[in-house]
Every structure is written in structure tokens, then in C-alpha cells.
N, C-alpha and C. Protein backbone atom coordinates (compact mmCIF):
# COMPACT_ATOMS: atom_id res chain seq x y z
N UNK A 1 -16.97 -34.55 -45.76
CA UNK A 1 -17.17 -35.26 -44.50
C UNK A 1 -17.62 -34.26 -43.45
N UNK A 2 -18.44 -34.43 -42.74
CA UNK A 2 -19.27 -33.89 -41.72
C UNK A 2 -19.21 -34.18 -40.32
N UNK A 3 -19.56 -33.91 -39.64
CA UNK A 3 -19.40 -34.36 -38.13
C UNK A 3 -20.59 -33.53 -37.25
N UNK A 4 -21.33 -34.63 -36.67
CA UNK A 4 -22.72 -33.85 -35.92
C UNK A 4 -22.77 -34.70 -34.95
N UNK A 5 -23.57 -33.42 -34.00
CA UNK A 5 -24.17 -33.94 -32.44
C UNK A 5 -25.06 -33.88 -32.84
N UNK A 6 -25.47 -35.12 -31.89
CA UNK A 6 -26.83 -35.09 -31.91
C UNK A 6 -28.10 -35.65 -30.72
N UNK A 7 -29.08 -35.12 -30.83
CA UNK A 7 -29.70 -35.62 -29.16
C UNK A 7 -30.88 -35.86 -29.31
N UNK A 8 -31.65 -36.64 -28.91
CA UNK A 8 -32.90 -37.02 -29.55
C UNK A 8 -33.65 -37.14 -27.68
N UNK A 9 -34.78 -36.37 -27.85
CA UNK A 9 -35.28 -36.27 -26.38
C UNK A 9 -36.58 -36.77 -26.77
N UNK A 10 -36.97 -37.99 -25.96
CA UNK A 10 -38.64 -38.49 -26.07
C UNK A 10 -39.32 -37.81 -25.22
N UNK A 11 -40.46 -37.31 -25.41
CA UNK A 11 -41.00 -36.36 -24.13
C UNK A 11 -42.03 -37.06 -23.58
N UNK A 12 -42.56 -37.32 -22.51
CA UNK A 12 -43.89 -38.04 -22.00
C UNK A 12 -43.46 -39.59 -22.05
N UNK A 13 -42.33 -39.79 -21.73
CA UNK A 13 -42.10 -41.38 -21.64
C UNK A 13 -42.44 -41.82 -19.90
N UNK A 14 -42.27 -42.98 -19.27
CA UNK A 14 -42.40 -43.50 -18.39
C UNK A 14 -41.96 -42.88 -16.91
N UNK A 15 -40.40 -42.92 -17.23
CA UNK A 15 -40.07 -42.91 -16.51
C UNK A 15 -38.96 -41.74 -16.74
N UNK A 16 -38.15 -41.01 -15.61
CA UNK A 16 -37.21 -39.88 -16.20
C UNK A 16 -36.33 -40.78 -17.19
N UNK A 17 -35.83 -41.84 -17.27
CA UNK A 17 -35.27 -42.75 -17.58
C UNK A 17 -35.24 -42.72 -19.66
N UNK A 18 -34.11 -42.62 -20.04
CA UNK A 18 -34.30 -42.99 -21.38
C UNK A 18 -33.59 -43.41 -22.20
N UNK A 19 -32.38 -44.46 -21.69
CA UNK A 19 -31.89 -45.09 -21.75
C UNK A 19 -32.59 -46.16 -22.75
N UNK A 20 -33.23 -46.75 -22.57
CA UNK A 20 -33.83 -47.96 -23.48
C UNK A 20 -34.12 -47.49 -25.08
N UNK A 21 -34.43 -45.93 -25.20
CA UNK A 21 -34.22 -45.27 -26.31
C UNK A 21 -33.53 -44.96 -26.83
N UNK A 22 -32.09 -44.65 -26.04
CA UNK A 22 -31.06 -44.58 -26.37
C UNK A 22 -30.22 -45.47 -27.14
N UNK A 23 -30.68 -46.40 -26.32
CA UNK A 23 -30.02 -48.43 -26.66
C UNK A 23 -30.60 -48.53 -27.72
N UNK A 24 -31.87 -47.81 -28.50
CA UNK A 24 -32.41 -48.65 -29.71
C UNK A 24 -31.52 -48.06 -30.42
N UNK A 25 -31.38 -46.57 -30.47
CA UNK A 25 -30.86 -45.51 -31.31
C UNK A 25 -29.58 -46.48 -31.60
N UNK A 26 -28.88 -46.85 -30.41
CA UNK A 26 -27.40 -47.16 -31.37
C UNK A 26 -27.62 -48.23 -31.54
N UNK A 27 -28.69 -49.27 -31.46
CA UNK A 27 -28.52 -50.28 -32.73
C UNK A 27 -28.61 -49.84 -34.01
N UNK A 28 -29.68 -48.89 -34.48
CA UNK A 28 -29.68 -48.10 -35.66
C UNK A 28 -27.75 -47.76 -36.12
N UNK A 29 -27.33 -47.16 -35.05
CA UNK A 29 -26.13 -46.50 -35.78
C UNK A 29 -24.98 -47.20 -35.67
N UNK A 30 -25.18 -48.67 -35.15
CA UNK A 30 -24.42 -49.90 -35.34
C UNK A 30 -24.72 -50.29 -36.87
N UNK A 31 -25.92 -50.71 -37.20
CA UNK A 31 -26.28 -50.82 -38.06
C UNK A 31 -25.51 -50.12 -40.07
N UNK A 32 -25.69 -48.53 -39.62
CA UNK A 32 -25.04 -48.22 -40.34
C UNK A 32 -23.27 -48.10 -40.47
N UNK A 33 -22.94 -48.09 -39.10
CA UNK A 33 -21.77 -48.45 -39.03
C UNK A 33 -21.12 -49.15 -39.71
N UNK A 34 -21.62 -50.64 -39.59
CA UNK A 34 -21.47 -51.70 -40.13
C UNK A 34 -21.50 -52.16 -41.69
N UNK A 35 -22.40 -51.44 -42.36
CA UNK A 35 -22.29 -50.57 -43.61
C UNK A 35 -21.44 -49.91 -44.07
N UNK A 36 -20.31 -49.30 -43.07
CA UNK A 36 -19.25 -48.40 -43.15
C UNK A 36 -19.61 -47.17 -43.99
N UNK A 37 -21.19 -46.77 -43.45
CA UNK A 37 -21.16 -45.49 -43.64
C UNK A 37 -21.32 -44.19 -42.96
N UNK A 38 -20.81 -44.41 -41.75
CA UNK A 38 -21.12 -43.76 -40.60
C UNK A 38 -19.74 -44.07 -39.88
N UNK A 39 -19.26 -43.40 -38.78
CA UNK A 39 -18.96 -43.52 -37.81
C UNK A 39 -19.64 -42.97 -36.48
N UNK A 40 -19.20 -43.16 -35.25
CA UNK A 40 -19.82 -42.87 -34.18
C UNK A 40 -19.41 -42.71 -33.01
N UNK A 41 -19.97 -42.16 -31.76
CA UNK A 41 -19.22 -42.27 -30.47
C UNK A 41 -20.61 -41.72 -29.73
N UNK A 42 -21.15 -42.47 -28.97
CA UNK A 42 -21.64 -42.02 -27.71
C UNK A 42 -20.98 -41.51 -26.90
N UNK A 43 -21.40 -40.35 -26.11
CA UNK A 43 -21.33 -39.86 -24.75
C UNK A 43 -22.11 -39.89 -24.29
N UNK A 44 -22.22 -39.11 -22.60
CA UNK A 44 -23.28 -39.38 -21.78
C UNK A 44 -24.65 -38.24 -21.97
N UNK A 45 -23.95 -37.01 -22.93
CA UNK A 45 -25.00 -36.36 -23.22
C UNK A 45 -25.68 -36.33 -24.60
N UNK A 46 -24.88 -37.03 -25.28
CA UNK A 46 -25.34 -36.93 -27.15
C UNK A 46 -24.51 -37.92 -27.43
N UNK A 47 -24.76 -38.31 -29.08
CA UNK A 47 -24.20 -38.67 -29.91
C UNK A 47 -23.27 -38.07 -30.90
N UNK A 48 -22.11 -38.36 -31.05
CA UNK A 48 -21.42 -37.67 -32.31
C UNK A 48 -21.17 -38.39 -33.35
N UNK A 49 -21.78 -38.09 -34.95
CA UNK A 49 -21.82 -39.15 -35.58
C UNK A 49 -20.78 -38.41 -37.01
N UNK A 50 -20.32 -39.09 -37.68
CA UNK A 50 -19.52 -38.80 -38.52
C UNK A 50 -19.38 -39.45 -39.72
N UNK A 51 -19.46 -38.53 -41.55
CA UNK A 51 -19.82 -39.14 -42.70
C UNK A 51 -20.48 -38.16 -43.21
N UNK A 52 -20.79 -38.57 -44.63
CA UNK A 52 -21.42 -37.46 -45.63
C UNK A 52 -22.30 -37.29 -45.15
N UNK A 53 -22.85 -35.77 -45.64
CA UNK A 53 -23.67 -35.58 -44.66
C UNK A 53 -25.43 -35.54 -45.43
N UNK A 54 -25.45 -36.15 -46.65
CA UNK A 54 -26.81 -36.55 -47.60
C UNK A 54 -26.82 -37.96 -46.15
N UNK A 55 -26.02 -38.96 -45.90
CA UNK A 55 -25.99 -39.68 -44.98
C UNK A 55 -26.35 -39.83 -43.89
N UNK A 56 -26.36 -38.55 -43.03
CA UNK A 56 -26.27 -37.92 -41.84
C UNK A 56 -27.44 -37.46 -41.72
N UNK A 57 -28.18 -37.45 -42.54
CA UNK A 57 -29.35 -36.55 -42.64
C UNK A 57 -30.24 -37.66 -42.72
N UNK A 58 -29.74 -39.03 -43.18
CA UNK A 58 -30.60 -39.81 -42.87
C UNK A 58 -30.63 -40.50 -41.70
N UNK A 59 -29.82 -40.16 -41.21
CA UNK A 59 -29.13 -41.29 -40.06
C UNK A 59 -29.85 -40.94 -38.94
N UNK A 60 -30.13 -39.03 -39.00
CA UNK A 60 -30.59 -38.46 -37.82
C UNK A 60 -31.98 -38.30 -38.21
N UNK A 61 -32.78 -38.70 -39.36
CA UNK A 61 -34.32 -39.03 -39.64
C UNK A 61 -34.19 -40.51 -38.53
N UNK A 62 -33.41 -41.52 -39.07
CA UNK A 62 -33.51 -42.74 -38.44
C UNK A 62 -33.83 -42.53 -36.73
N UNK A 63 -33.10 -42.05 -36.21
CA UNK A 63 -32.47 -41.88 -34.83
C UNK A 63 -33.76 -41.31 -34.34
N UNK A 64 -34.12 -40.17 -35.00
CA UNK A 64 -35.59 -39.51 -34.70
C UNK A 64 -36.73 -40.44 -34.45
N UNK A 65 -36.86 -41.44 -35.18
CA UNK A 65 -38.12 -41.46 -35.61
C UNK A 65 -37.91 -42.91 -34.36
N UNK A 66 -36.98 -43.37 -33.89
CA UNK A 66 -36.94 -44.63 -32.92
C UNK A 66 -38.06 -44.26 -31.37
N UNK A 67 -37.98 -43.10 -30.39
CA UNK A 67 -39.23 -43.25 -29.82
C UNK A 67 -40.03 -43.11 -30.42
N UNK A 68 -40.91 -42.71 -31.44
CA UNK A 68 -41.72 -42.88 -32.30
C UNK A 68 -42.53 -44.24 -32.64
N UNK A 69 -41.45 -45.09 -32.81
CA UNK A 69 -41.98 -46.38 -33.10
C UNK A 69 -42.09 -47.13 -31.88
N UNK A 70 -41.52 -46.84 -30.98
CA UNK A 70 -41.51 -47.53 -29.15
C UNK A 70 -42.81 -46.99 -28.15
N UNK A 71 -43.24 -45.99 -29.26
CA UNK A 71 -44.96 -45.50 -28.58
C UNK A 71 -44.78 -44.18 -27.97
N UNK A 72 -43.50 -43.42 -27.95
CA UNK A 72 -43.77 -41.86 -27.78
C UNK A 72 -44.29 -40.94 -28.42
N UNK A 73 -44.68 -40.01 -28.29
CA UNK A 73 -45.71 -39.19 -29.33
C UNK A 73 -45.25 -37.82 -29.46
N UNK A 74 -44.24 -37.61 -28.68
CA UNK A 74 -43.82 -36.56 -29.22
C UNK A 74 -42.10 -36.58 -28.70
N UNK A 75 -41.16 -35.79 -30.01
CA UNK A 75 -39.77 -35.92 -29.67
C UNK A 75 -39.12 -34.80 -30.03
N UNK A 76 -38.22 -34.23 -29.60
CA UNK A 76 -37.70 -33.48 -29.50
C UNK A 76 -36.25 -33.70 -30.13
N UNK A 77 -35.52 -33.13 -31.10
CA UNK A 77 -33.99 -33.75 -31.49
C UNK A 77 -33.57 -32.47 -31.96
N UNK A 78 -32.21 -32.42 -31.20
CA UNK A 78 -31.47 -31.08 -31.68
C UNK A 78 -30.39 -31.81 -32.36
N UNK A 79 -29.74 -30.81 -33.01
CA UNK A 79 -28.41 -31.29 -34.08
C UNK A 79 -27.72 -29.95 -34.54
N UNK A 80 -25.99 -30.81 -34.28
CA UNK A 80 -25.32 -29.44 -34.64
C UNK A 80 -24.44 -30.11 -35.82
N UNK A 81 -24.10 -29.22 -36.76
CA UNK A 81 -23.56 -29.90 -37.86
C UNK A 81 -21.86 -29.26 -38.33
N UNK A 82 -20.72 -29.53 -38.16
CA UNK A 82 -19.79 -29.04 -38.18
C UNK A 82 -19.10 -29.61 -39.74
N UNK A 83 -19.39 -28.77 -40.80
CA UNK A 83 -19.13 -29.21 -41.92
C UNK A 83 -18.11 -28.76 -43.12
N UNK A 84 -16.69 -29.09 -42.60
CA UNK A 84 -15.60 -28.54 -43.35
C UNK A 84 -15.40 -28.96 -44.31
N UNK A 85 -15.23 -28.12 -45.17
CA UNK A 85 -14.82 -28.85 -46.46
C UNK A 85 -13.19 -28.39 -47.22
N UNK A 86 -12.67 -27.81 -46.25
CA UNK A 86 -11.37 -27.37 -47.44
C UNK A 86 -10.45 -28.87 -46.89
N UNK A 87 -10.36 -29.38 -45.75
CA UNK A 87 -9.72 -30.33 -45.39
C UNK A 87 -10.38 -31.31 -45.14
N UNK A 88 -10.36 -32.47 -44.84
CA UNK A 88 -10.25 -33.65 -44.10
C UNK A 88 -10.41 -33.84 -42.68
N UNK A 89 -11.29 -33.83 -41.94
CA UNK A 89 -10.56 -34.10 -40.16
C UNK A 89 -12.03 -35.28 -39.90
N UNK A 90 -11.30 -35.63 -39.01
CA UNK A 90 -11.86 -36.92 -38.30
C UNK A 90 -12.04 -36.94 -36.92
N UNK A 91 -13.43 -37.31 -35.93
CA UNK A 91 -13.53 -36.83 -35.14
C UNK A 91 -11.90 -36.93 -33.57
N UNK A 92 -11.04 -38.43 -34.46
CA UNK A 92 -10.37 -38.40 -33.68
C UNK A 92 -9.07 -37.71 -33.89
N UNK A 93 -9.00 -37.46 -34.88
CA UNK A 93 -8.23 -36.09 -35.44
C UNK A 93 -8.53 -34.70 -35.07
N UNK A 94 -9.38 -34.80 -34.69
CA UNK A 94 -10.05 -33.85 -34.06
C UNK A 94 -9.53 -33.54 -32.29
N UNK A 95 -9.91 -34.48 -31.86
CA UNK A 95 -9.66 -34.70 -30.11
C UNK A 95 -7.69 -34.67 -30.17
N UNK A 96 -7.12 -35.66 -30.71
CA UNK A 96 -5.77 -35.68 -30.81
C UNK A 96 -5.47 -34.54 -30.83
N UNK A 97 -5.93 -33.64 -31.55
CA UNK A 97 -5.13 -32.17 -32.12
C UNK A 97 -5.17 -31.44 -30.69
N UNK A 98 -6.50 -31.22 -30.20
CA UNK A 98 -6.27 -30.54 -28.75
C UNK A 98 -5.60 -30.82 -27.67
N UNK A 99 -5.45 -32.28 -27.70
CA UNK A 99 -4.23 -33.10 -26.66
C UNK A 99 -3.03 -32.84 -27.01
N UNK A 100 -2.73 -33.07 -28.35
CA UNK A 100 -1.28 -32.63 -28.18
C UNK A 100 -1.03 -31.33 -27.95
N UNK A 101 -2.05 -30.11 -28.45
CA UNK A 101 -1.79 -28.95 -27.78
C UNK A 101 -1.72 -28.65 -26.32
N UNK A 102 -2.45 -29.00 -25.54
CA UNK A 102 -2.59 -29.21 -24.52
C UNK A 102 -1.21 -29.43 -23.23
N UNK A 103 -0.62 -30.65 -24.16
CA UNK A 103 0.58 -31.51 -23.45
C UNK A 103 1.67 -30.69 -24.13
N UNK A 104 1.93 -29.69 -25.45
CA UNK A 104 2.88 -29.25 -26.13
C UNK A 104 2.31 -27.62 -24.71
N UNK A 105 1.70 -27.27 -24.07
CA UNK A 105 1.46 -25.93 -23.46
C UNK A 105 2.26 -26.75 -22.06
N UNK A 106 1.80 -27.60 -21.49
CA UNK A 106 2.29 -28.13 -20.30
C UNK A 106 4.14 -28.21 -20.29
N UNK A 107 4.23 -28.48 -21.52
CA UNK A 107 6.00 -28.97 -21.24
C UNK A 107 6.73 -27.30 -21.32
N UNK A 108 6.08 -26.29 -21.38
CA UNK A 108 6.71 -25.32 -21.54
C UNK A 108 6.97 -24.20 -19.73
């Protein structure tokens, strides 16, 4: 199991605005969601998507190629890939772990 950011920048679109690209992207990763082969979480600067990562690799071809088909001509997509394999973690296994550290530093 894998866990990646990811950011997909349309360049030469309309407006600074790219939101409406954004909105297609996560129908795509609703899509696979729904499949239950993915998980996901938007933020306001990227996506973090989570699952095998033969998966992931398609997920972020998918995600790519959406201004593409909306008439942009050129895109830009970075991706970071955090890929453990001796354990198990989950992105919210992930966040939990630093909170409770966090709140276990405060009570001291």
C-alpha cells in the first residue's frame, strides 16, 4: 500500500482559476473510489490518494490526462510517492499517530 500527493497544474487555461479541473479530477477519483480501489482526500493544495501503487500509477495517468481532454495543451503534474512496505499505515493512521503525539507532549 502506497500513499501519494499529487498535483496536476493546467497551464494556459482561462482564467487563474482551476477549480473546474479540479472538480473533473475528483469525479475520476470518486469513480475509482467507488470501485474500492483507491482512497482519497482533497486539500486545498493537492490530492492525497491511497492504494497499490500498479493502481496509483493509473489513477495519476487518469488525473493527468483530464485538462487534456477539457482543451488544455499543456500540463504540468508533480507526484510524491511514500511507499512502505514492512508495515501497513493508512493515511488516517497516519495523521492520528501525530495527534496523539502531539496531545501525549502537551499533557506533560
Amino acid at each position: 500500500m502506497a500513499i501519494v500527493d499529487v498535483t496536476v497544474i493546467p497551464i494556459g487555461t482561462e482564467t487563474p482559476s482551476v477549480s473546474k479541473y479540479v472538480a473533473s479530477i475528483q469525479k475520476i477519483l470518486r469513480n475509482y473510489e467507488a470501485e474500492e480501489k483507491i482512497k482519497f482526500q482533497l486539500t486545498p493544495m493537492n490530492t492525497i490518494i491511497e492504494g497499490d501503487l500498479p493502481i496509483l500509477f493509473e489513477v495519476i495517468q487518469a488525473m493527468h490526462e483530464v485538462p487534456f481532454s477539457e482543451g488544455i495543451e499543456r500540463v504540468a503534474t508533480s507526484i510524491r510517492i511514500d511507499d512502505r512496505r514492512d508495515v501497513k499505515r493508512t493515511m488516517e493512521y497516519k495523521v492520528e499517530r501525530v495527534n496523539s503525539l502531539v496531545n501525549e507532549n502537551e499533557d506533560k
